[in-house]
C-alpha atoms as a PDB file:
ATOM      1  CA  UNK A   1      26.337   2.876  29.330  1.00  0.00           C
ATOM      2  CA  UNK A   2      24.359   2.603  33.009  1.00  0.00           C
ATOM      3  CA  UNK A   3      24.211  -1.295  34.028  1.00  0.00           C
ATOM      4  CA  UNK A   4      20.530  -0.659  33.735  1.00  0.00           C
ATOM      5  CA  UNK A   5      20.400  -0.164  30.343  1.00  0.00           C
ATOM      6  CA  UNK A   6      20.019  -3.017  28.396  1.00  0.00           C
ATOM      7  CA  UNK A   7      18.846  -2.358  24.977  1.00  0.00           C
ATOM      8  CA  UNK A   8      19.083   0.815  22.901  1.00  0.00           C
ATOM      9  CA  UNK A   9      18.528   0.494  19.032  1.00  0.00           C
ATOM     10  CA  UNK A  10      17.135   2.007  15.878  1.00  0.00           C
ATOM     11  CA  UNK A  11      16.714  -0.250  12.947  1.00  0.00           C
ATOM     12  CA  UNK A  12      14.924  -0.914  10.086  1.00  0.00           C
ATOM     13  CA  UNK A  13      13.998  -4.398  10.827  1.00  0.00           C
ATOM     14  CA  UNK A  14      11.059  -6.015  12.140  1.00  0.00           C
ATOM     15  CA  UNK A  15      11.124  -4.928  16.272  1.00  0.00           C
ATOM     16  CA  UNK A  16       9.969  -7.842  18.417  1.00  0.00           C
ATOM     17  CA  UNK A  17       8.401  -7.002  22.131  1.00  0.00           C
ATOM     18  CA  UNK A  18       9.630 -11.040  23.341  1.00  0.00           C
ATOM     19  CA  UNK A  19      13.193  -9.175  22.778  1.00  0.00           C
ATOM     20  CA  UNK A  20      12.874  -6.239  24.951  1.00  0.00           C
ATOM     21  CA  UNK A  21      11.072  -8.061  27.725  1.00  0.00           C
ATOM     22  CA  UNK A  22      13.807 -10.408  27.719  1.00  0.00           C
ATOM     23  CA  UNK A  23      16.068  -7.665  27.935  1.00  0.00           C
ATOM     24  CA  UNK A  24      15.106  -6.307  30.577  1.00  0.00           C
ATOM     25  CA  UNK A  25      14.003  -9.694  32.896  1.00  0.00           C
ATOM     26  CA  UNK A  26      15.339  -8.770  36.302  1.00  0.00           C
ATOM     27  CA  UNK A  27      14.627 -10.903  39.568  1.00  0.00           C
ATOM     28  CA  UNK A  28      15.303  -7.892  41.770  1.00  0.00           C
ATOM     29  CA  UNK A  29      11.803  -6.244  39.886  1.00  0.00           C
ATOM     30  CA  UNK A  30       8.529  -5.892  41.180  1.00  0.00           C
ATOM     31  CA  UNK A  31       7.698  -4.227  38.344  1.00  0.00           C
ATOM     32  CA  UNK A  32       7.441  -4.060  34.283  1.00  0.00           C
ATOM     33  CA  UNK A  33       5.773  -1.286  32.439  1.00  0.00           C
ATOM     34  CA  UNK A  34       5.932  -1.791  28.183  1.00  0.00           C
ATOM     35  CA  UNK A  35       4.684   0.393  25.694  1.00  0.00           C
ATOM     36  CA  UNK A  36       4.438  -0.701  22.060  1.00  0.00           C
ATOM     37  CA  UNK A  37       3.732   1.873  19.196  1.00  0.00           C
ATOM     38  CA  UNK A  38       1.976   1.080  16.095  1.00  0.00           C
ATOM     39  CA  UNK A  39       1.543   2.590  12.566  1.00  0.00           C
ATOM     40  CA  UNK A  40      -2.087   3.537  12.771  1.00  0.00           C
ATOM     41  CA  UNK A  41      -4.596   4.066  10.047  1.00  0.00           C
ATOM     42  CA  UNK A  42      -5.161   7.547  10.050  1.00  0.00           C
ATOM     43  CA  UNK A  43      -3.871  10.658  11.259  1.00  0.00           C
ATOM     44  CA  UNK A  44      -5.570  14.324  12.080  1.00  0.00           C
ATOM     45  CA  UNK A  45      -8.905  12.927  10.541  1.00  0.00           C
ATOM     46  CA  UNK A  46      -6.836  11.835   7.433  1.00  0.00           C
ATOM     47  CA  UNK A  47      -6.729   8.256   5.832  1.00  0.00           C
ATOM     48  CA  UNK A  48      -2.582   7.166   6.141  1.00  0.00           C
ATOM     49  CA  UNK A  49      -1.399   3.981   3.377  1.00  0.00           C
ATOM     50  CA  UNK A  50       1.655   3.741   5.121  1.00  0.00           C
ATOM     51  CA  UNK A  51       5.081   6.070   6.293  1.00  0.00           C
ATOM     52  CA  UNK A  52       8.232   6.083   6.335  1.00  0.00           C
ATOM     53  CA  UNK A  53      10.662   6.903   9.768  1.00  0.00           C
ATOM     54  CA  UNK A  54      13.752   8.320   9.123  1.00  0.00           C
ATOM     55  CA  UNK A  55      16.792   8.800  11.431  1.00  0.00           C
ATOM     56  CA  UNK A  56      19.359  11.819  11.794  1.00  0.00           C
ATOM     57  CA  UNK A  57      22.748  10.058  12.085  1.00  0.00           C
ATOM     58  CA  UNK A  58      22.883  11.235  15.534  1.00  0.00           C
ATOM     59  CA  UNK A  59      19.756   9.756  16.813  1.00  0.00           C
ATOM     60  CA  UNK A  60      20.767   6.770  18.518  1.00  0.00           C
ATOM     61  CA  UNK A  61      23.147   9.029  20.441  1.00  0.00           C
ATOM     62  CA  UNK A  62      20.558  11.040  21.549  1.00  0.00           C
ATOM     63  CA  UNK A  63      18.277   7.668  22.550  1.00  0.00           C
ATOM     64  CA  UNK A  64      21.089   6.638  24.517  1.00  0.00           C
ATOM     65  CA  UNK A  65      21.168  10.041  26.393  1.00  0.00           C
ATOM     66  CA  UNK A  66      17.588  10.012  26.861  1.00  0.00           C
ATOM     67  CA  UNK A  67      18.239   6.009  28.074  1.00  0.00           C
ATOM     68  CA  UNK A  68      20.620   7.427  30.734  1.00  0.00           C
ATOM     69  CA  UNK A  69      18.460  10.409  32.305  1.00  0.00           C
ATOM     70  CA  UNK A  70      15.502   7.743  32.987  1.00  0.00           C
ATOM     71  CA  UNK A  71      17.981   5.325  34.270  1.00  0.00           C
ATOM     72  CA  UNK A  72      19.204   7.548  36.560  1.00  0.00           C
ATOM     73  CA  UNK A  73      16.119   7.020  38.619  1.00  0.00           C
ATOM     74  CA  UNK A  74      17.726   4.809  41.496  1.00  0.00           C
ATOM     75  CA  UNK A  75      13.899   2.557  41.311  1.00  0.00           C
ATOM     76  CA  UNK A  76      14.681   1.687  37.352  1.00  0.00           C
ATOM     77  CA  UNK A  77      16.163  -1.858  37.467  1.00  0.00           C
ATOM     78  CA  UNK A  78      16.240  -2.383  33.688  1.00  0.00           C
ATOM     79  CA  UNK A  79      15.149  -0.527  30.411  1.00  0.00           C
ATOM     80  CA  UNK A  80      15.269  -0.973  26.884  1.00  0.00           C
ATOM     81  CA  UNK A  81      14.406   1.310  24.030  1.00  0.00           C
ATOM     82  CA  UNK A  82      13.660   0.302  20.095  1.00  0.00           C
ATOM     83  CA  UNK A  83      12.879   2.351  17.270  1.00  0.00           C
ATOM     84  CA  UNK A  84      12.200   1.244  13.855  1.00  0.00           C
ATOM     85  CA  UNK A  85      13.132   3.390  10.599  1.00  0.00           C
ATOM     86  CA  UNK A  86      12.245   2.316   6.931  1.00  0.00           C
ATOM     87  CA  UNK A  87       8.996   2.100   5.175  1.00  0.00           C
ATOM     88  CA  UNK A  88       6.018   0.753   7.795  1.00  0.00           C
ATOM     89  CA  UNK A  89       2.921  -0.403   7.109  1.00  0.00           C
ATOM     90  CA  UNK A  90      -0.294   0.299   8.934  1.00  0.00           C
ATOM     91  CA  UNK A  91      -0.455  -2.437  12.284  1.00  0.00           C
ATOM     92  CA  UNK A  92       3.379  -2.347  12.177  1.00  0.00           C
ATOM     93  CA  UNK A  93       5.416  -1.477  15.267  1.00  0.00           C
ATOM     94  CA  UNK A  94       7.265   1.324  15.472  1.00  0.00           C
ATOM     95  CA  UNK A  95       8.643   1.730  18.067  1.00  0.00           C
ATOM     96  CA  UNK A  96       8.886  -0.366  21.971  1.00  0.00           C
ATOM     97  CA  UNK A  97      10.102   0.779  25.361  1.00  0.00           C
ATOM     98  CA  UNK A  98       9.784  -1.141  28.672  1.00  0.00           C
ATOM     99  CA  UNK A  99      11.276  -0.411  32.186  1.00  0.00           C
ATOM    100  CA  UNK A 100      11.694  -2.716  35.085  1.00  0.00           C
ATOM    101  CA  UNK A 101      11.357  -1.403  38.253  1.00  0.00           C
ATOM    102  CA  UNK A 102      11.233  -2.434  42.064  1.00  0.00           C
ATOM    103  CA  UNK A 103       7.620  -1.020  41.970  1.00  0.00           C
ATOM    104  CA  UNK A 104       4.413  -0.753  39.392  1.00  0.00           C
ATOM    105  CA  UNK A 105       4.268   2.708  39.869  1.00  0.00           C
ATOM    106  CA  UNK A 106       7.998   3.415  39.825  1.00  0.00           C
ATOM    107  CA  UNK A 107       7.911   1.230  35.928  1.00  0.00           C
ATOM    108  CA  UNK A 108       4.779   2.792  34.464  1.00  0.00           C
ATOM    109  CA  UNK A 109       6.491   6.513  35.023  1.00  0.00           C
ATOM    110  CA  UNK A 110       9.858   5.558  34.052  1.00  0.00           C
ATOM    111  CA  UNK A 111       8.060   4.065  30.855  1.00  0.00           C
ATOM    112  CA  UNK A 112       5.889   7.622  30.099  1.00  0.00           C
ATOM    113  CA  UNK A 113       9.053   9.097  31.096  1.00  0.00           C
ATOM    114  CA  UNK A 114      10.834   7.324  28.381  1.00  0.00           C
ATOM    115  CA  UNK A 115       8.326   7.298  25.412  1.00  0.00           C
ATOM    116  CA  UNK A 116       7.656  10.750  25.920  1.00  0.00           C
ATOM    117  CA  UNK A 117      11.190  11.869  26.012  1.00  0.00           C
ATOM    118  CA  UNK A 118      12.662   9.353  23.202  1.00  0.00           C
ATOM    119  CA  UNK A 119       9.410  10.865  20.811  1.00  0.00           C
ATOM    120  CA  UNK A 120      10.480  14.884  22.360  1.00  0.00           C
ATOM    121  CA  UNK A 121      14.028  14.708  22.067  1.00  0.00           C
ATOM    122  CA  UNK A 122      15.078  11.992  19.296  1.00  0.00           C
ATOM    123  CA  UNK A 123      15.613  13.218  16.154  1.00  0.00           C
ATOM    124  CA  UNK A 124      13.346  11.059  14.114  1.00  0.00           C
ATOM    125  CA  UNK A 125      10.848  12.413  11.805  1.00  0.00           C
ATOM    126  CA  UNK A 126       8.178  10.490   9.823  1.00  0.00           C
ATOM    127  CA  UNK A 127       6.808  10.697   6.273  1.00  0.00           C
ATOM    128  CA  UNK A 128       3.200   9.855   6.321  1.00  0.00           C
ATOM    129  CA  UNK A 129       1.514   9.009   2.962  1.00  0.00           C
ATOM    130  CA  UNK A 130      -1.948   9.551   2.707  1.00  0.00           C
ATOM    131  CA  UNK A 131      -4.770   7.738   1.047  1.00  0.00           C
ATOM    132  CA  UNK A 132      -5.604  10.629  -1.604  1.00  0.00           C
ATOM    133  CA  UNK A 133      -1.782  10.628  -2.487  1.00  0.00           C
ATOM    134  CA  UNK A 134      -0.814  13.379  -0.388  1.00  0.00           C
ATOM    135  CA  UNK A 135       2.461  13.401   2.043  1.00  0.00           C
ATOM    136  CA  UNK A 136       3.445  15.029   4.725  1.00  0.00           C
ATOM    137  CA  UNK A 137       6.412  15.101   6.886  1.00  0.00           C
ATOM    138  CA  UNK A 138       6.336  15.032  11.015  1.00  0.00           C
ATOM    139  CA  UNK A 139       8.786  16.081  13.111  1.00  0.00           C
ATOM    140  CA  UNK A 140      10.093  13.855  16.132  1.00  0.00           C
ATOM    141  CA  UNK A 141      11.390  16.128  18.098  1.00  0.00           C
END
């Protein structure tokens, strides 16, 4: 695993943003971008109760890989990347990725780079369950 990767996890606990900030604290960057995802309340016009994420065994492989091609940038000092599986409430996170960087702009497109690639390329699919009782399954990548 790159030096500059210092967190890569899927779990079905409780993610925490305090633990990927920490992760990545580095004095030689200028800058830190974080996203944070949350279980929203509704979903192509649709009214969702709460979903479920679940992981293909060979998911946090794939994070890992997609870790590696945004730490490749030579401006990425530090990253982290957390996804949550299990049954989530609306509010909850689901999933947190932050980049340190030597530069503002350098973090805030490593971290698109990385949200946008972990949710394209992961294989982690969520079960939405809507208010009226209806489900529906959504494909991570």
């Amino acid at each position: 695993m790159t030096e500059a990767i210092r967190l890569v996890d899927i779990r079905e606990s409780a993610l925490s943003s305090d633990e990927v900030l920490a992760a990545i604290a580095d004095p030689t960057a200028g800058g830190t971008a974080l996203f944070i995802g949350t279980v929203r309340n509704h979903d192509h016009e649709r009214p969702v109760e709460q979903l479920r994420y679940e992981a293909h065994p060979d998911a946090l492989r794939r994070m890992r890989e997609v870790a590696e091609g945004v730490a490749a940038d030579p401006l990425v000092t530090a990253l982290a990347a957390v996804h949550r599986t299990g049954p989530l409430a609306v509010g909850d996170t689901a999933v947190i990725v932050a980049v340190a960087a030597s530069h503002r702009e350098a973090a805030f497109a490593a971290c698109r780079r990385l949200i946008d690639e972990v949710k394209a390329e992961v294989p982690i699919w969520k079960h939405q369950h809507f208010t009226d009782g209806a489900t529906e399954w959504v494909g991570a990548c």
